[in-house]
N, C-alpha and C. Protein backbone atom coordinates (compact mmCIF):
# COMPACT_ATOMS: atom_id res chain seq x y z
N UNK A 1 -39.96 45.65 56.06
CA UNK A 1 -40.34 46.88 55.41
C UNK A 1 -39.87 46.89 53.96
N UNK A 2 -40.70 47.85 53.10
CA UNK A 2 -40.52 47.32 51.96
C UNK A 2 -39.88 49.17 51.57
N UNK A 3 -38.65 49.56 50.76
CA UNK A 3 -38.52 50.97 51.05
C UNK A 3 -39.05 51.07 49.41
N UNK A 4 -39.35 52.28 48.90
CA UNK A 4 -39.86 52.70 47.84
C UNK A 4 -38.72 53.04 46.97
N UNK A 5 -38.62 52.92 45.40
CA UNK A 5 -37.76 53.05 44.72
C UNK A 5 -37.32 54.67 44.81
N UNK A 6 -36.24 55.04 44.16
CA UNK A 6 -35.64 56.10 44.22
C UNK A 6 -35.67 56.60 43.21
N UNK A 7 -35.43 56.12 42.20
CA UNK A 7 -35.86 56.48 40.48
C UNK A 7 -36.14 55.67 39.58
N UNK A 8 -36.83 55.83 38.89
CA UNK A 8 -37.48 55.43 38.01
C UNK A 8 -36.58 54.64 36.95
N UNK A 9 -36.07 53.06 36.53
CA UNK A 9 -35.18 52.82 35.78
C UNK A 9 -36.33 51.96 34.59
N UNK A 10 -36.22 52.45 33.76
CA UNK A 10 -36.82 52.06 32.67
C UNK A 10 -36.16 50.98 31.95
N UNK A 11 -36.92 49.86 31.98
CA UNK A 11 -36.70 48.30 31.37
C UNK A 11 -36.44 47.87 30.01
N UNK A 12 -37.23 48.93 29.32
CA UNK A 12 -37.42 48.03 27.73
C UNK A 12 -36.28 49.29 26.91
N UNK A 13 -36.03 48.47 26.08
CA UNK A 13 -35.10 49.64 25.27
C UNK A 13 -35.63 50.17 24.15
N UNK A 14 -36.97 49.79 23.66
CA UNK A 14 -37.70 50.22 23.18
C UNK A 14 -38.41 51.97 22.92
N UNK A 15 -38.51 52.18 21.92
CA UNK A 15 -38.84 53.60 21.65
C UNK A 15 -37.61 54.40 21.97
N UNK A 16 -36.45 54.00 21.42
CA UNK A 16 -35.52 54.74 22.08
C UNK A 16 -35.24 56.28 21.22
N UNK A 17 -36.42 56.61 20.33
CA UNK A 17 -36.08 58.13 19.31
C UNK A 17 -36.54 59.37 20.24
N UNK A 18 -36.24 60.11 19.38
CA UNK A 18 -37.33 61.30 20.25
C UNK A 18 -38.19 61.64 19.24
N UNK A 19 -39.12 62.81 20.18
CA UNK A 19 -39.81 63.26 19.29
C UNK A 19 -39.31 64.20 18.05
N UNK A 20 -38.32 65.12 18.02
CA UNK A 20 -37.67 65.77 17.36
C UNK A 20 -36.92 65.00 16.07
N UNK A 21 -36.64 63.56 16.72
CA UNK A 21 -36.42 63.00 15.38
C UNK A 21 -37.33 62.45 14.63
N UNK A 22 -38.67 61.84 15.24
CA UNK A 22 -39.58 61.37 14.72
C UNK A 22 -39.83 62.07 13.78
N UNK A 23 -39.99 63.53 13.91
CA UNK A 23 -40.33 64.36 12.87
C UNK A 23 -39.68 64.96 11.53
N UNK A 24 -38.34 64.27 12.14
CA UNK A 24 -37.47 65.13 11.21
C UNK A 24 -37.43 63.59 10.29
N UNK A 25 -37.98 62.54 10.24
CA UNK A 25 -37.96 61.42 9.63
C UNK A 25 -39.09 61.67 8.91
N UNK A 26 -40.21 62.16 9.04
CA UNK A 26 -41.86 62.41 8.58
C UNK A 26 -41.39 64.00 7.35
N UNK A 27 -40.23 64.27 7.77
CA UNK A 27 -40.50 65.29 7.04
C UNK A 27 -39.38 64.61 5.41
N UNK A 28 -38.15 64.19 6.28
CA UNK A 28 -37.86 63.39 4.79
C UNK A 28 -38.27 62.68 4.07
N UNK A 29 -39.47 61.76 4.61
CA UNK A 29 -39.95 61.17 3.65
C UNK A 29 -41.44 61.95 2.96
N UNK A 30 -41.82 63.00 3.27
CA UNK A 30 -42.50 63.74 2.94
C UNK A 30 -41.63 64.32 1.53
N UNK A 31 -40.40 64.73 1.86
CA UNK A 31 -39.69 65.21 0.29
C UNK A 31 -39.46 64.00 -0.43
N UNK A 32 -39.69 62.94 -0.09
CA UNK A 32 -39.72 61.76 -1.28
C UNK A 32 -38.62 60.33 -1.05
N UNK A 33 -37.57 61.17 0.47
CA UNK A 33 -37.14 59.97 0.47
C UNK A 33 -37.58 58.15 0.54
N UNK A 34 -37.04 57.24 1.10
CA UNK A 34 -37.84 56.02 1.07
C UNK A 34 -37.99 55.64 2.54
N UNK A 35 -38.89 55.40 3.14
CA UNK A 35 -39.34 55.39 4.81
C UNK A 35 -37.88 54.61 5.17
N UNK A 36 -37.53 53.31 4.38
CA UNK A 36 -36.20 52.30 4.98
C UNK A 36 -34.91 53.18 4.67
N UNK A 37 -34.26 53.63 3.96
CA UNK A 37 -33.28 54.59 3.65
C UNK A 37 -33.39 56.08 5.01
N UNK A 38 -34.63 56.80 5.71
CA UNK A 38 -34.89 57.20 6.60
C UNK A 38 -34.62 56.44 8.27
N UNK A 39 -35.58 55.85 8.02
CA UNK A 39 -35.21 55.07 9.22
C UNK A 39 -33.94 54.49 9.79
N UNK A 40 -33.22 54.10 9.09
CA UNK A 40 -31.81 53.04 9.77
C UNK A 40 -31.08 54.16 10.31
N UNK A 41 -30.83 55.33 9.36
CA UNK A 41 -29.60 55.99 10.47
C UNK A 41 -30.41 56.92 11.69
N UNK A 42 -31.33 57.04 11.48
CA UNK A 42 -31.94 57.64 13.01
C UNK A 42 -32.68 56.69 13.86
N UNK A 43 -32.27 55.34 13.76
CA UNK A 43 -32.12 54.00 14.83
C UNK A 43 -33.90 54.03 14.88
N UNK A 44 -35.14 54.62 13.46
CA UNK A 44 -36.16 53.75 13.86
C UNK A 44 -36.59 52.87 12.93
N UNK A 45 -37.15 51.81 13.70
CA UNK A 45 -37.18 50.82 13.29
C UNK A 45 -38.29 51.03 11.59
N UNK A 46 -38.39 50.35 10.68
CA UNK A 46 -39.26 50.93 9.13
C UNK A 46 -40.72 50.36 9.28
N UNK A 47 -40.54 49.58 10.32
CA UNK A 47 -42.50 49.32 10.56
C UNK A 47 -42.95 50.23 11.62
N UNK A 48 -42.10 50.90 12.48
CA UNK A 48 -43.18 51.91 13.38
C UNK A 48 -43.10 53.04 12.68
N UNK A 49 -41.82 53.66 11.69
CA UNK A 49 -42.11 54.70 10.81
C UNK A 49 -43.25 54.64 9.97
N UNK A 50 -43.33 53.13 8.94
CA UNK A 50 -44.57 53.32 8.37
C UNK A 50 -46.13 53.23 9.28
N UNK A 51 -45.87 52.48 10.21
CA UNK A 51 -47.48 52.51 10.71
C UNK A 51 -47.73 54.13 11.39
N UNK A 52 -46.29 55.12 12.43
CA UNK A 52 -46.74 56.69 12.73
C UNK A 52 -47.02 56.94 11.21
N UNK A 53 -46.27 56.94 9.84
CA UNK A 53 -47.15 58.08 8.76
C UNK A 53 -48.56 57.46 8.46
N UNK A 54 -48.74 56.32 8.75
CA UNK A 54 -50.24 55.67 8.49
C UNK A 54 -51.42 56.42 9.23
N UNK A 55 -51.05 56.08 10.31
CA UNK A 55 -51.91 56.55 11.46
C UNK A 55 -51.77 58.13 11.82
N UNK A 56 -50.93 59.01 11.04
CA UNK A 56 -50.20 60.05 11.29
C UNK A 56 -50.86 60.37 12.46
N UNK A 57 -50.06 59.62 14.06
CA UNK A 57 -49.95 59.91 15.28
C UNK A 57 -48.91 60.39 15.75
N UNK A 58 -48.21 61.43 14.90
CA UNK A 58 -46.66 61.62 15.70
C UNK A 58 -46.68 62.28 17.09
N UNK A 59 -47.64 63.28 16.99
CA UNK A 59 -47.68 63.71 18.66
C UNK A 59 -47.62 62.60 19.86
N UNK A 60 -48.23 61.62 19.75
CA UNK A 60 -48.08 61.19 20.97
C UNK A 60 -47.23 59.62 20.85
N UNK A 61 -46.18 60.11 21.20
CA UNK A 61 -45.24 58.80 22.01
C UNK A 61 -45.49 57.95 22.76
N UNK A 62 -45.95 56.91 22.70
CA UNK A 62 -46.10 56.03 24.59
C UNK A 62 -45.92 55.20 23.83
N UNK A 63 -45.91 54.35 25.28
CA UNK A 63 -45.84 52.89 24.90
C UNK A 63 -46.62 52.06 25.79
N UNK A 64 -46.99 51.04 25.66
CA UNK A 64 -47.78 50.27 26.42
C UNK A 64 -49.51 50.83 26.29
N UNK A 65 -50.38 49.95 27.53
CA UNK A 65 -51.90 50.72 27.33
C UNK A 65 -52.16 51.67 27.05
N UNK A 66 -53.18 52.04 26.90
CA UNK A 66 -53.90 53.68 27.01
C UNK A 66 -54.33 53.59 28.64
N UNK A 67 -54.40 55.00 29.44
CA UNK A 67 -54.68 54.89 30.50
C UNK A 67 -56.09 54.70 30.65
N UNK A 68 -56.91 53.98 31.74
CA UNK A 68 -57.80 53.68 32.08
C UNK A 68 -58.89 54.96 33.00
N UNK A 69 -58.04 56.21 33.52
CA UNK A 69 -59.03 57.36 33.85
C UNK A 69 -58.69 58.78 33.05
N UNK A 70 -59.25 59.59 33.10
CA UNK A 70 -59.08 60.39 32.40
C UNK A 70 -57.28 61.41 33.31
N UNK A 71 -56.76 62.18 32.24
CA UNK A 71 -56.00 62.73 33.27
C UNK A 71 -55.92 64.27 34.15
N UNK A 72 -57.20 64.15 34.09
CA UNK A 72 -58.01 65.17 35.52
C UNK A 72 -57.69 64.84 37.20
């Protein structure tokens, strides 16, 4: 028998910000700071800061695919 996990332990250490900081990084460099001077002390990395203000996708966080059905 195979028993089913108990909780959920998440593997990658990846994306480790939140959203609350994401933003509060979009907004300093909005007053002019420099995306790398932003990034290091709130642990994100200066290429996913610049590609979220590129793409300005901050709402949505994930990682990995896009899902394959709708979520209906």
């Amino acid at each position: 028998f195979h028993n089913m996990p108990r909780e959920y332990i998440r593997k990658s250490e990846k994306n480790e910000w939140l959203e609350s900081t994401l933003q509060e990084a979009f907004a300093a460099v909005r007053y002019g700071r420099k995306v790398r001077e932003v990034g290091r002390p709130l642990n994100i990395p200066e290429s996913t800061l610049r590609n979220k203000l590129k793409t300005n996708r901050s709402n949505k966080l994930r990682m990995g695919r896009k899902p394959v059905f709708n979520e209906e």
